[in-house]
N, C-alpha and C. Protein backbone atom coordinates (compact mmCIF):
# COMPACT_ATOMS: atom_id res chain seq x y z
N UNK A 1 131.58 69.00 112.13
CA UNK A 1 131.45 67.80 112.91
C UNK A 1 129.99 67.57 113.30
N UNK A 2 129.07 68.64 113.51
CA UNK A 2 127.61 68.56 113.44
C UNK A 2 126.93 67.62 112.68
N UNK A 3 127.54 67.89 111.79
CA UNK A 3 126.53 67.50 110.20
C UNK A 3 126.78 65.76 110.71
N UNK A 4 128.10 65.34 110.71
CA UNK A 4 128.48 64.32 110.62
C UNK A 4 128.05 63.20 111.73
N UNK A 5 128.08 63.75 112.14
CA UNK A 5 127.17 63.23 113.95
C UNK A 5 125.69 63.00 113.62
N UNK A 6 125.00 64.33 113.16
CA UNK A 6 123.63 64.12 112.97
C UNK A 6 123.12 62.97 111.99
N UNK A 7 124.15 63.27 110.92
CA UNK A 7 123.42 62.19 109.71
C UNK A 7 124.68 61.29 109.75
N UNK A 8 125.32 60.75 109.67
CA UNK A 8 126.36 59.63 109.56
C UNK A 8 125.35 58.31 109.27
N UNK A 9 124.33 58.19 110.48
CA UNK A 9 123.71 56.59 110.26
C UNK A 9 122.54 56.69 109.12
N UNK A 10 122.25 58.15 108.42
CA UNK A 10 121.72 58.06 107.39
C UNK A 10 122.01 58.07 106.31
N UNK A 11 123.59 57.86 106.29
CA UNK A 11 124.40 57.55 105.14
C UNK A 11 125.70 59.04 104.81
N UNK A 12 125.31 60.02 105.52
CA UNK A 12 126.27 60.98 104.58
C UNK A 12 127.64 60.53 105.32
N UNK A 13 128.65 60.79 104.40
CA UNK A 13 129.75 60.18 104.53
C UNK A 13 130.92 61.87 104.34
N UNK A 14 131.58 62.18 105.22
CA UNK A 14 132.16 63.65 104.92
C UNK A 14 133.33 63.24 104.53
N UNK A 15 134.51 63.33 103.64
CA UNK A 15 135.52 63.25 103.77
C UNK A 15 136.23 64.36 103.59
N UNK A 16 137.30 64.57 103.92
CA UNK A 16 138.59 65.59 104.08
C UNK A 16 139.87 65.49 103.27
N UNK A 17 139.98 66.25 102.61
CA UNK A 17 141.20 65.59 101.44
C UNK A 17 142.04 66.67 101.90
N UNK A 18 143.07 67.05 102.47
CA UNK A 18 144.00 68.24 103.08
C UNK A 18 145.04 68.33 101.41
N UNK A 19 145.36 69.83 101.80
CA UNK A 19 146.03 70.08 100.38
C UNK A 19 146.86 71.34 100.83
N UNK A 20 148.07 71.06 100.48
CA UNK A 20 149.17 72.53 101.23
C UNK A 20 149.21 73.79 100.04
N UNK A 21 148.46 73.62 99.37
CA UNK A 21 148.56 74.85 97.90
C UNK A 21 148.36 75.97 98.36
N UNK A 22 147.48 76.11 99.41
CA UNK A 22 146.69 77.19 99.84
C UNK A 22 147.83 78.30 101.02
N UNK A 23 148.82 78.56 100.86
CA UNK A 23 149.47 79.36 101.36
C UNK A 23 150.38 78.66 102.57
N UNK A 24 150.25 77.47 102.24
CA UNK A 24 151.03 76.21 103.01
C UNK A 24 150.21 75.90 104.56
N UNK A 25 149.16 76.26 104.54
CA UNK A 25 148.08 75.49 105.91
C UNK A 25 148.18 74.32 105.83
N UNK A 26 148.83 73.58 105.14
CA UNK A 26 148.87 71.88 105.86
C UNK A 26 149.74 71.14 105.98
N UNK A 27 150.62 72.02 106.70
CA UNK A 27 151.88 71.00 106.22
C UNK A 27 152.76 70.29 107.19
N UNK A 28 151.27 69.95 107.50
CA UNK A 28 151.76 68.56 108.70
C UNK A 28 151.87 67.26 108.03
N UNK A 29 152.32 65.90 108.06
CA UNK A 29 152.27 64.53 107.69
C UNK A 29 150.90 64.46 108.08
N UNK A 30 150.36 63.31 107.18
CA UNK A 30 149.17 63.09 107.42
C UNK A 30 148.87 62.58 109.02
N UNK A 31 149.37 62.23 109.28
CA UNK A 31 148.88 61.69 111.18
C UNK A 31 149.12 62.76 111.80
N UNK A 32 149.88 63.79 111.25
CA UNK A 32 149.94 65.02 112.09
C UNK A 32 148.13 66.04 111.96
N UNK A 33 148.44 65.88 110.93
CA UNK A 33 147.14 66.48 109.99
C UNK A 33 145.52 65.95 111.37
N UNK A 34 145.73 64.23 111.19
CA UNK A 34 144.64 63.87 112.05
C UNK A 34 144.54 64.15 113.31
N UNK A 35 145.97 64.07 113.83
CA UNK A 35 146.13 64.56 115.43
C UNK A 35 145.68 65.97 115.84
N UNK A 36 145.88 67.04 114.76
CA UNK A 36 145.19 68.00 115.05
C UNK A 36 143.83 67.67 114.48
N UNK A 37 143.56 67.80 114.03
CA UNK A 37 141.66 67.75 113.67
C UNK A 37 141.06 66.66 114.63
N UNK A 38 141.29 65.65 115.36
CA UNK A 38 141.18 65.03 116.23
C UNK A 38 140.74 66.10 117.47
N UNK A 39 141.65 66.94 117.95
CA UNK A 39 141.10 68.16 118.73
C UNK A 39 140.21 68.37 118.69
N UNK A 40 139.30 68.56 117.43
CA UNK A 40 138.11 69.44 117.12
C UNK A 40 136.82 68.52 116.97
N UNK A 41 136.96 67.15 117.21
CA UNK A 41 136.06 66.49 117.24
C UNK A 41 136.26 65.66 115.71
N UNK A 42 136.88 65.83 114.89
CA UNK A 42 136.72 65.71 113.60
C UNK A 42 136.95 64.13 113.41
N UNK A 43 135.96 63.03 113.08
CA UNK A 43 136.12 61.63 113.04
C UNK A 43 136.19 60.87 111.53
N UNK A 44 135.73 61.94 110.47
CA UNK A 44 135.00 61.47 109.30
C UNK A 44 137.02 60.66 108.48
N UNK A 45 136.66 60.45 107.50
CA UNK A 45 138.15 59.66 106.78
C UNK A 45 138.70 61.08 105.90
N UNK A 46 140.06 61.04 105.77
CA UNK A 46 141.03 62.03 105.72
C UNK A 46 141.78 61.21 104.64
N UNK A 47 141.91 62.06 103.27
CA UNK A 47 142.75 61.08 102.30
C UNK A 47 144.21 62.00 102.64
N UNK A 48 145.00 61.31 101.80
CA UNK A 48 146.55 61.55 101.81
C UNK A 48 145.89 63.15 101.46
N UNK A 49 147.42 63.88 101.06
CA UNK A 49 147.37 65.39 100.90
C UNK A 49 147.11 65.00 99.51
N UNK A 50 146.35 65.78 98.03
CA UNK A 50 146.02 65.53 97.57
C UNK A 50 146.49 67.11 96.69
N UNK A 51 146.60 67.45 95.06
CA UNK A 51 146.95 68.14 94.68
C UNK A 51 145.18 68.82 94.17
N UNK A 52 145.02 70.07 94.27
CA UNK A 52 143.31 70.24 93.33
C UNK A 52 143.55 71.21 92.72
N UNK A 53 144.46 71.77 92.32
CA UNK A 53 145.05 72.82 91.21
C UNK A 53 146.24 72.65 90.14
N UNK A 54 146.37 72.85 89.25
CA UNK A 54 147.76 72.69 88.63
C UNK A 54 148.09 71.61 87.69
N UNK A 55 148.95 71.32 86.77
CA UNK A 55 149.27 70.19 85.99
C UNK A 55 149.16 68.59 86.91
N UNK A 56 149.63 68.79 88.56
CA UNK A 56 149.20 67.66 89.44
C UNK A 56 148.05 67.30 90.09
N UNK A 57 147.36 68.32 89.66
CA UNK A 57 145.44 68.34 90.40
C UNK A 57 145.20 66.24 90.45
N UNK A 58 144.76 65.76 91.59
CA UNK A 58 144.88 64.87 91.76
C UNK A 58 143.17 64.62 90.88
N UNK A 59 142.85 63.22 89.98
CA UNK A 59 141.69 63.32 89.25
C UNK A 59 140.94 63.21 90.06
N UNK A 60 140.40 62.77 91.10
CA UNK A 60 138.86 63.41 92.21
C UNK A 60 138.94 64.55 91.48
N UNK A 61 139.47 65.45 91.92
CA UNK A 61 139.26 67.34 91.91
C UNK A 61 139.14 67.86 90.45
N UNK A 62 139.90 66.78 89.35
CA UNK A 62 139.63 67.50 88.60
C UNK A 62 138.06 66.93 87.65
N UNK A 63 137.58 65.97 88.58
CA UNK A 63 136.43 65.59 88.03
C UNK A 63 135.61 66.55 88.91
N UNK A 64 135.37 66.49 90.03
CA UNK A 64 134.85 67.57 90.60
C UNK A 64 135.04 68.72 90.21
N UNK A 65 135.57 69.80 90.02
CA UNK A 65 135.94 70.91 89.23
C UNK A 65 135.09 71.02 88.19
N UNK A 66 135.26 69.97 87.28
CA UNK A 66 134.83 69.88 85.77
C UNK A 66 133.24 69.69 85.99
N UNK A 67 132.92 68.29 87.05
CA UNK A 67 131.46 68.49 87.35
C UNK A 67 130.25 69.47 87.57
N UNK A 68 131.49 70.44 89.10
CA UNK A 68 130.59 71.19 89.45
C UNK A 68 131.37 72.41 89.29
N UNK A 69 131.48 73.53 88.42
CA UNK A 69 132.17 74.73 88.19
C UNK A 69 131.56 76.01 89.62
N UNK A 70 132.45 76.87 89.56
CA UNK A 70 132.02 78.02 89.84
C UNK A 70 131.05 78.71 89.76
N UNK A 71 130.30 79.26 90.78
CA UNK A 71 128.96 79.95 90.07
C UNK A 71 129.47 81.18 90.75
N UNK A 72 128.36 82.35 90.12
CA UNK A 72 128.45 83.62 90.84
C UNK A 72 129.99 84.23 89.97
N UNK A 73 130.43 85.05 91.21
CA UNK A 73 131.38 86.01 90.56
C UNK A 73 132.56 85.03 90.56
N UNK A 74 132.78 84.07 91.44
CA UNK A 74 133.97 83.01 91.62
C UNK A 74 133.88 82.64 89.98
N UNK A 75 133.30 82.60 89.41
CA UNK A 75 133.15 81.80 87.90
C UNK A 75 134.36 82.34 87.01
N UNK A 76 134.21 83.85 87.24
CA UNK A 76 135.09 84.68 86.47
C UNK A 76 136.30 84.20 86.49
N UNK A 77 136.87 83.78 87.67
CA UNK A 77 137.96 83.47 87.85
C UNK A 77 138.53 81.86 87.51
N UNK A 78 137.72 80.60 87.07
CA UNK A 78 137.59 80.36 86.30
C UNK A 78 137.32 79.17 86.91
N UNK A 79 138.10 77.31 87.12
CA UNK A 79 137.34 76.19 87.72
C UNK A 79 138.27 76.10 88.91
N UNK A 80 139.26 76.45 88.99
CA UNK A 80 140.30 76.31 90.16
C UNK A 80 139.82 76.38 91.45
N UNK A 81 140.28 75.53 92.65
CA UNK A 81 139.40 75.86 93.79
C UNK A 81 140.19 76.73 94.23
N UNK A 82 139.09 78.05 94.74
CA UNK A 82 140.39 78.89 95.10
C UNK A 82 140.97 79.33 96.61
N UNK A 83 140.55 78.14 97.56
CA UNK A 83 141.27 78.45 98.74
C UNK A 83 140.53 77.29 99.57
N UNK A 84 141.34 77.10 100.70
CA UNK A 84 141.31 75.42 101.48
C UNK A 84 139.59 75.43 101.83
N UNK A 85 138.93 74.38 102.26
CA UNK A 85 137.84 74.35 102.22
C UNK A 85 136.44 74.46 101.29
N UNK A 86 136.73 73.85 100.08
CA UNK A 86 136.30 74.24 99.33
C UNK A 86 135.26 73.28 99.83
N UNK A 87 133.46 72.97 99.39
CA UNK A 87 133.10 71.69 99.69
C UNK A 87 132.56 70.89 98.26
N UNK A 88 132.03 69.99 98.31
CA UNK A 88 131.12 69.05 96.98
C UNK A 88 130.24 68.70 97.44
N UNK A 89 128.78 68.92 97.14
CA UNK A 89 128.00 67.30 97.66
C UNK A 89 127.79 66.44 96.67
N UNK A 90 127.87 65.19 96.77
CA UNK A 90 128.11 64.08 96.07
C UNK A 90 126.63 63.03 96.00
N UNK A 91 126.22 62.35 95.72
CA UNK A 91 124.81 61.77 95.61
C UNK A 91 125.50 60.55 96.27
N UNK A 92 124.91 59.50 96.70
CA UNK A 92 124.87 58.06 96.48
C UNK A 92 125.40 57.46 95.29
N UNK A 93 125.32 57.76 94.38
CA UNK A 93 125.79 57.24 93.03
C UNK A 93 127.08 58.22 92.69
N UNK A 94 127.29 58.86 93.39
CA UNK A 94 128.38 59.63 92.57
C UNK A 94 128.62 60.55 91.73
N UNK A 95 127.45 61.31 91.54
CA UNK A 95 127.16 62.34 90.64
C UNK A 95 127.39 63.61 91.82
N UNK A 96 128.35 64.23 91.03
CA UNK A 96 128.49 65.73 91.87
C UNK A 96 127.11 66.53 91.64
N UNK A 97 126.46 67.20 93.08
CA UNK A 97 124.94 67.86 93.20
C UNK A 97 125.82 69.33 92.54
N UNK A 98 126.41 69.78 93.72
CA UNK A 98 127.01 70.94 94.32
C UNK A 98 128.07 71.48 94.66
N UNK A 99 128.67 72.52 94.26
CA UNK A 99 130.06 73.23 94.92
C UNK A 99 129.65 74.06 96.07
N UNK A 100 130.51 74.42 96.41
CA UNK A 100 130.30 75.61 97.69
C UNK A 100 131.20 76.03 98.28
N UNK A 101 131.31 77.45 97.84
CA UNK A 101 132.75 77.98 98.64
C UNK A 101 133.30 78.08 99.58
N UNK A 102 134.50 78.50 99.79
CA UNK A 102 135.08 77.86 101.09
C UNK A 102 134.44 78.79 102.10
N UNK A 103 133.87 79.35 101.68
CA UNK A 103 133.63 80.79 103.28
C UNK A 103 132.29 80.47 103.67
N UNK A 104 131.56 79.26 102.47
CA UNK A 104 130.48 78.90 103.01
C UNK A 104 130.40 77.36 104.39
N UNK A 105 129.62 77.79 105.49
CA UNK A 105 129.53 77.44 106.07
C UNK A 105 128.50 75.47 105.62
N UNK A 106 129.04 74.51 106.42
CA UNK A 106 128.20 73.46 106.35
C UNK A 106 126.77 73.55 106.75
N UNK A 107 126.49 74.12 107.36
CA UNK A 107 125.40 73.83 108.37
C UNK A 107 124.62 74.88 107.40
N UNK A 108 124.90 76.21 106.62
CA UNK A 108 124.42 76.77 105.45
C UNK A 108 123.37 75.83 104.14
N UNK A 109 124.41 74.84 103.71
CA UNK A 109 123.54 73.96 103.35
C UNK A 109 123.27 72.46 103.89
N UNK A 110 122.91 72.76 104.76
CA UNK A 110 122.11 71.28 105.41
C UNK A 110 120.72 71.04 104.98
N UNK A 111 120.24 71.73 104.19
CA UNK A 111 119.05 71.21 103.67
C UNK A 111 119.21 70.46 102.31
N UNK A 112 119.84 71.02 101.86
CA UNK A 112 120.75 70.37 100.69
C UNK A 112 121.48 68.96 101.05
N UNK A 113 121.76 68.58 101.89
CA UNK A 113 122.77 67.31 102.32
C UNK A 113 121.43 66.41 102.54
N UNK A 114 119.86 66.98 103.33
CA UNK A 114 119.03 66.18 103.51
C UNK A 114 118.48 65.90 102.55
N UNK A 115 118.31 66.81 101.84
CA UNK A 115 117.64 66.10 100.09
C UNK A 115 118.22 65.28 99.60
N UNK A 116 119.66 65.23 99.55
CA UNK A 116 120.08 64.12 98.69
C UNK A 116 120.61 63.06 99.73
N UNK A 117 120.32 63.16 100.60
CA UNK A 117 120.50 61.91 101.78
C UNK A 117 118.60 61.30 101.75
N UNK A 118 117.52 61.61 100.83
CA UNK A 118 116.47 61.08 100.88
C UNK A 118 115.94 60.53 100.00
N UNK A 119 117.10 61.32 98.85
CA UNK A 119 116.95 60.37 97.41
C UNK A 119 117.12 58.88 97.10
């Protein structure tokens, strides 16, 4: 919610796509979904629950996926995201920059969000 506060009027735009694959963490209705993250300050837009693995991988994810693969040892395991929070950064135009795993923190790459918020 940092990030989103700080830069919002310089264009970065965060969105939240919730997905129950991940050991069933979301399996509230979507207004349930917002009512909790609402708690936490969380204001940015929230799509429906969305599939990012599997024969139903919704196409965002699997263009993302395909865009930006795995790096590091996650690679081995192959394009699948492999647990909730995964992130993307996305350009202005729509070109995927970046993946970043879920254990990575936002505020980790915030220098990264300012570069391509200056492009």
């Amino acid at each position: 919610m940092v990030l989103d506060k700080k830069y919002r009027a310089k264009g970065l735009v965060i969105q939240a796509s919730p997905c129950d694959q991940f050991g069933g963490q979301e399996p509230g209705t979507p207004s349930e979904i917002k009512a909790f993250v609402a708690k936490y300050g969380a204001t940015f837009p929230f799509t429906e629950k969305l599939s990012v693995n599997g024969a139903a991988t919704h196409p965002l994810f699997a263009h993302l996926k395909a865009s930006a693969p795995e790096s590091g040892l996650l690679a081995l395991a192959g394009t699948d995201i492999k647990w909730n929070f995964a992130k993307f950064l996305i350009d202005k135009n729509g070109k995927t920059i970046k993946r970043y795993a879920p254990t990575e923190s936002p505020l980790s790459f915030e220098n990264d969000i300012v570069a391509a918020l200056n492009k």
